[in-house]
N, C-alpha and C. Protein backbone atom coordinates (compact mmCIF):
# COMPACT_ATOMS: atom_id res chain seq x y z
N UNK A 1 -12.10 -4.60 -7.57
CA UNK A 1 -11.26 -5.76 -7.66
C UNK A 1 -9.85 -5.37 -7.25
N UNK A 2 -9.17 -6.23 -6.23
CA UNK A 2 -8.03 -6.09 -5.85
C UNK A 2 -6.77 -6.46 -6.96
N UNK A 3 -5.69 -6.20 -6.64
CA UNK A 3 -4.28 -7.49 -7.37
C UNK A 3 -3.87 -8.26 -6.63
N UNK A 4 -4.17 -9.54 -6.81
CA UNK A 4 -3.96 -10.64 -5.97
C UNK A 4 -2.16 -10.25 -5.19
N UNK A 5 -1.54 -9.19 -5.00
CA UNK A 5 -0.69 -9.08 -3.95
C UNK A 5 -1.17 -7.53 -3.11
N UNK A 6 -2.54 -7.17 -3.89
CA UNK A 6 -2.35 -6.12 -2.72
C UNK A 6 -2.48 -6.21 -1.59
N UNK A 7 -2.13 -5.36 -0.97
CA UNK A 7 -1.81 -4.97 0.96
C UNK A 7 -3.15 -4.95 1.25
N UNK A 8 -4.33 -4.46 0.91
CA UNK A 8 -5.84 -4.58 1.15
C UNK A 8 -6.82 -5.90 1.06
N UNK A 9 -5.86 -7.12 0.55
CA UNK A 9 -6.55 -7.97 0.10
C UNK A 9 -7.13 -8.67 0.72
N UNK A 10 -6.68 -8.53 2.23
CA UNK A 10 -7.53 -9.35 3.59
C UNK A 10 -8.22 -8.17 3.93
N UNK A 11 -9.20 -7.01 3.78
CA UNK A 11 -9.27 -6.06 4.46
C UNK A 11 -11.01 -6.14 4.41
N UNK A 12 -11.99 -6.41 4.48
CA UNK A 12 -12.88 -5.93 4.80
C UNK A 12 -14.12 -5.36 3.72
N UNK A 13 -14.85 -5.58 3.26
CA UNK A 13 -15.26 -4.35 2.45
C UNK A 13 -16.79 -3.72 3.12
N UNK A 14 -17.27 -2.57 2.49
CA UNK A 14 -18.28 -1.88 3.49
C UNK A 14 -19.40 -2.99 3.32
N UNK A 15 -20.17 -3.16 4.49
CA UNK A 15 -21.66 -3.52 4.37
C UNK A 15 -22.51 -2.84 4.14
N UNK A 16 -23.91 -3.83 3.56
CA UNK A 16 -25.17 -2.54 3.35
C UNK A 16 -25.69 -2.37 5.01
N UNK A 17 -25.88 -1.45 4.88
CA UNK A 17 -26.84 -0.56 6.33
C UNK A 17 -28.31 -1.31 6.02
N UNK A 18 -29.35 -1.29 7.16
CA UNK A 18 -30.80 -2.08 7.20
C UNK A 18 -31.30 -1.94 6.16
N UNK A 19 -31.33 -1.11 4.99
CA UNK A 19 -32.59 -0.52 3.91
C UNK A 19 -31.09 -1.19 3.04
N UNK A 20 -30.15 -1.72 2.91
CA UNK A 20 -29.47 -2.78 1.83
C UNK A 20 -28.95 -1.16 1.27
N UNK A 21 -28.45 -0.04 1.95
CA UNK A 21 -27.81 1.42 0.98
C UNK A 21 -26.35 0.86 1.73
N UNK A 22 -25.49 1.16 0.46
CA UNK A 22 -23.85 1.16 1.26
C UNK A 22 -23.24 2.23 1.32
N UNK A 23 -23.28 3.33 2.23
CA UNK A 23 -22.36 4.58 2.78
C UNK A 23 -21.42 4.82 2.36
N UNK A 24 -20.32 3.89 1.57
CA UNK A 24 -18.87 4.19 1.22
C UNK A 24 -18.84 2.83 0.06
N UNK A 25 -18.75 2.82 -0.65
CA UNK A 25 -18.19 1.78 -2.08
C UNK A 25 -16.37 1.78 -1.42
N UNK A 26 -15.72 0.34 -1.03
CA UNK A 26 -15.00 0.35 -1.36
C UNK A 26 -14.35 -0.67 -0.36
N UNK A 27 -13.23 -0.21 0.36
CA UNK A 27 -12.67 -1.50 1.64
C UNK A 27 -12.10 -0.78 2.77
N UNK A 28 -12.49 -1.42 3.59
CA UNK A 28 -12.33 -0.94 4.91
C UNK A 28 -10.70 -0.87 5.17
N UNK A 29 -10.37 0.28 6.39
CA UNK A 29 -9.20 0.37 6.40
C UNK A 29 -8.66 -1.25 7.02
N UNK A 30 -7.16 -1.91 6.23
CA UNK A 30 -7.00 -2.85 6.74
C UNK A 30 -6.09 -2.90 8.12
N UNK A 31 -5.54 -3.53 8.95
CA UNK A 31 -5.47 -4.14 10.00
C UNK A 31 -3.53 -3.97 9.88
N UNK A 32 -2.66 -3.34 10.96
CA UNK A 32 -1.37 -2.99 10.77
C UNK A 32 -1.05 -3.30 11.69
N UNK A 33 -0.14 -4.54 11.60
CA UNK A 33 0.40 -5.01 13.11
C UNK A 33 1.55 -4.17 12.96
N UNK A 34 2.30 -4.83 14.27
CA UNK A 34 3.67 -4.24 14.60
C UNK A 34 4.81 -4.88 13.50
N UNK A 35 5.97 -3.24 13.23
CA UNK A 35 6.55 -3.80 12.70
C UNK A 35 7.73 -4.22 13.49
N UNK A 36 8.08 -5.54 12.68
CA UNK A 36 9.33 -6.79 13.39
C UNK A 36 10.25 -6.47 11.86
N UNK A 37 11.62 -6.68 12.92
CA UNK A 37 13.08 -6.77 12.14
C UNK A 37 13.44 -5.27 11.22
N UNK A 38 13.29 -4.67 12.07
CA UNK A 38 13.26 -3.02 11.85
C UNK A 38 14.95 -2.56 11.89
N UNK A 39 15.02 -1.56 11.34
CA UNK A 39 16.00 -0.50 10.97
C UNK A 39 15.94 0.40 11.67
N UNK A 40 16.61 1.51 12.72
CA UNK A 40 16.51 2.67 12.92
C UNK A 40 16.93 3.60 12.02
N UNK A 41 16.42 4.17 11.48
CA UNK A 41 17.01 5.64 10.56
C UNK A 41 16.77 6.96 11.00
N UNK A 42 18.10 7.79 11.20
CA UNK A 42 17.53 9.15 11.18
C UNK A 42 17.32 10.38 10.08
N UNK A 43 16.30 10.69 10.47
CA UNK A 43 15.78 11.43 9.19
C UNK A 43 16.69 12.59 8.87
N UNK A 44 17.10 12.98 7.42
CA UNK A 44 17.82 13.91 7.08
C UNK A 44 17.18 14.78 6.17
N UNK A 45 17.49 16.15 6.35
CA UNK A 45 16.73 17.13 5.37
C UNK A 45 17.08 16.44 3.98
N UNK A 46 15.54 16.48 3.39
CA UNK A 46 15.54 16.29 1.98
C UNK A 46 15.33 15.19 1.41
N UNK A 47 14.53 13.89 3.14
CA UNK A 47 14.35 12.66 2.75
C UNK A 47 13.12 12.61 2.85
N UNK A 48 12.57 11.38 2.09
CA UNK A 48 10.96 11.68 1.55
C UNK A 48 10.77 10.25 1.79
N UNK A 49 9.35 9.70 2.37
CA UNK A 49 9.31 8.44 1.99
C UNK A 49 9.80 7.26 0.93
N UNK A 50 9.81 7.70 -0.15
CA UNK A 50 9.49 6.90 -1.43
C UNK A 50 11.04 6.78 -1.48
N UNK A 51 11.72 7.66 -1.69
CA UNK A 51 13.62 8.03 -1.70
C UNK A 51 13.91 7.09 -0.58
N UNK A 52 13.65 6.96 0.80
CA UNK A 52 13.99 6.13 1.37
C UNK A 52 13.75 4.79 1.47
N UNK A 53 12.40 4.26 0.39
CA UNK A 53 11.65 3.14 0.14
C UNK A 53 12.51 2.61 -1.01
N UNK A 54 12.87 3.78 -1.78
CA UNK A 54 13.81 2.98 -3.21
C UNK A 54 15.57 2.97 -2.18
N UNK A 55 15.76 3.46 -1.45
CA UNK A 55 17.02 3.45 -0.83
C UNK A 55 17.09 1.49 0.08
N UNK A 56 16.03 1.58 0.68
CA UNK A 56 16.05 0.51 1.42
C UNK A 56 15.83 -0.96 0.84
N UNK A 57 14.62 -0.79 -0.42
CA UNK A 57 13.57 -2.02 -0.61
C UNK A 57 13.80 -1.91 -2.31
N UNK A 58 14.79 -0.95 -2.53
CA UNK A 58 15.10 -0.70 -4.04
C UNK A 58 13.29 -0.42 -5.02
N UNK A 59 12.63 0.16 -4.17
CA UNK A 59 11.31 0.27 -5.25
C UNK A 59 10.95 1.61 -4.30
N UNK A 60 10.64 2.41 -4.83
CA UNK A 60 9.77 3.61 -4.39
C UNK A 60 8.29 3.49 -3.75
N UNK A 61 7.87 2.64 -4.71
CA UNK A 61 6.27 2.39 -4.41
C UNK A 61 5.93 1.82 -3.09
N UNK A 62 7.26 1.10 -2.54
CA UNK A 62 6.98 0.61 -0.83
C UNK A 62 7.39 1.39 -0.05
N UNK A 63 7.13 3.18 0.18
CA UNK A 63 6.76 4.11 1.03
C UNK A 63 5.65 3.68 1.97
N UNK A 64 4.70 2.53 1.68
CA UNK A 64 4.12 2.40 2.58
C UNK A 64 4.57 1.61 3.97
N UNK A 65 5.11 1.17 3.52
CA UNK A 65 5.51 -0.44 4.42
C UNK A 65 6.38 0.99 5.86
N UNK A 66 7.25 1.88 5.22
CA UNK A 66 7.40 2.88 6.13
C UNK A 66 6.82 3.89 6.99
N UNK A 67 5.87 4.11 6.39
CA UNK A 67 4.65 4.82 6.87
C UNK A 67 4.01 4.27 8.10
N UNK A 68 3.57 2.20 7.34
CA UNK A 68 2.88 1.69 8.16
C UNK A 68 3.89 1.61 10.09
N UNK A 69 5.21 1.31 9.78
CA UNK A 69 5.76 1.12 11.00
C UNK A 69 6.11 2.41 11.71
N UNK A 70 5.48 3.22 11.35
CA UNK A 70 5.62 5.08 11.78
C UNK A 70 4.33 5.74 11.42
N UNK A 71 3.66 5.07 12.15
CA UNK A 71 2.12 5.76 11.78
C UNK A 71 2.04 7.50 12.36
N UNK A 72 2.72 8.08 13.39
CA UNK A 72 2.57 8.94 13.53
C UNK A 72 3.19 10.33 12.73
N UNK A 73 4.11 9.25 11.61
CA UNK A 73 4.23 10.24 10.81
C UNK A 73 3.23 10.78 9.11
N UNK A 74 1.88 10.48 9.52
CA UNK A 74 1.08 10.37 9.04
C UNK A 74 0.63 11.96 8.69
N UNK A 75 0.71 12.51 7.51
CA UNK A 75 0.28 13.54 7.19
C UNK A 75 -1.12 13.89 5.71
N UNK A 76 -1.49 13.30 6.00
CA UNK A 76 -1.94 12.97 4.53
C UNK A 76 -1.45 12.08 3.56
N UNK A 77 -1.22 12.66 2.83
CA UNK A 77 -0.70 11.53 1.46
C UNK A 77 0.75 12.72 1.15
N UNK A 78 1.39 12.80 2.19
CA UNK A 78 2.69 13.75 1.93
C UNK A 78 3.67 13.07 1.83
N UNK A 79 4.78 12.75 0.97
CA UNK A 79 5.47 11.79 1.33
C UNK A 79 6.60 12.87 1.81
N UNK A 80 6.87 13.77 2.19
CA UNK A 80 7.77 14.68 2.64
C UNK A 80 7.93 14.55 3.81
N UNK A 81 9.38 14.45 4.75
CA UNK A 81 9.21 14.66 6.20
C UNK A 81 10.07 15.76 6.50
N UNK A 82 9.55 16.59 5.22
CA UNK A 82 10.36 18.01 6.10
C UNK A 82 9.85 18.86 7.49
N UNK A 83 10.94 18.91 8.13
CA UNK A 83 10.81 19.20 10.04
C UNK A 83 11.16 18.46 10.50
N UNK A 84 11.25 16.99 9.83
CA UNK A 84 11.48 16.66 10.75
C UNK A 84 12.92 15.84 11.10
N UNK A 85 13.69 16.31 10.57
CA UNK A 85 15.21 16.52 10.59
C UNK A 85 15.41 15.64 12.08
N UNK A 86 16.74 14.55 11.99
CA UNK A 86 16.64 14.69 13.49
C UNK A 86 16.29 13.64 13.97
N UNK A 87 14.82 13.11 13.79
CA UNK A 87 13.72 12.17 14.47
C UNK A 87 14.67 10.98 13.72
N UNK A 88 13.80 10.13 14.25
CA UNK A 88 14.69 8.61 14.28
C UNK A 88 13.13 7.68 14.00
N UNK A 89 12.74 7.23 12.96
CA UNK A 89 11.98 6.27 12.60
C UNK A 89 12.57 4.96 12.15
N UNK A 90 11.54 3.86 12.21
CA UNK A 90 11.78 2.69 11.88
C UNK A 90 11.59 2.19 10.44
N UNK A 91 12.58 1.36 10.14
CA UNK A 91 12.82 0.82 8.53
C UNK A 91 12.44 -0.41 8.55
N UNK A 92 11.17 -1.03 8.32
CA UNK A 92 10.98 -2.39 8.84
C UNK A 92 11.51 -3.23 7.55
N UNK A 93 11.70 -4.70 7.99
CA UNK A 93 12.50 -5.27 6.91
C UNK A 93 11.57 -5.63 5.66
N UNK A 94 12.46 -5.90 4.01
CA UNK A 94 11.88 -6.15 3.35
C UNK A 94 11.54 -7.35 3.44
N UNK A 95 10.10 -7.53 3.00
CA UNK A 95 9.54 -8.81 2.27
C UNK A 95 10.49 -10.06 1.61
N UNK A 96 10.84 -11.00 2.51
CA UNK A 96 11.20 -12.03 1.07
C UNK A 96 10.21 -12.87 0.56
């Protein structure tokens, strides 16, 4: 069961395969358009997703919404962008 505001809530969930077995319990990855009304920021030693999510959107927990408009800074579940000093990612706007 979702929370009627999560980010997954249009997303998909697995089907059963021919014999009705389901391969993965859970929801498919959802669907990330482009982000519009963006920020340029350059990254400074010692900035982390979440620090820049409570800097921008005043909540930590929307590290994703940054992630999503910078997919290539995709490391796992790291919210660290140490190295990468320098680079210039996008701050897409908050939600009203």
């Amino acid at each position: 069961m979702l929370l009627k505001d999560s980010r997954y809530k249009g997303a998909r969930r697995f089907e059963a395969d021919g014999q009705g077995a389901v391969r993965c319990k859970g929801t498919r990855p959802r669907a990330i358009g482009p982000a519009v009304g963006v920020l340029e920021h350059v990254i400074q030693e010692g900035d982390r997703l979440d620090l820049l999510a409570r800097h921008y959107y005043s909540d930590a927990r929307l590290w994703w919404r940054i992630l999503d408009a910078n997919p290539d800074l995709s490391s796992g579940v790291e919210l660290s962008l140490r190295g990468r000093a320098g680079e210039v990612i996008l701050i897409p706007k908050a939600k009203e």
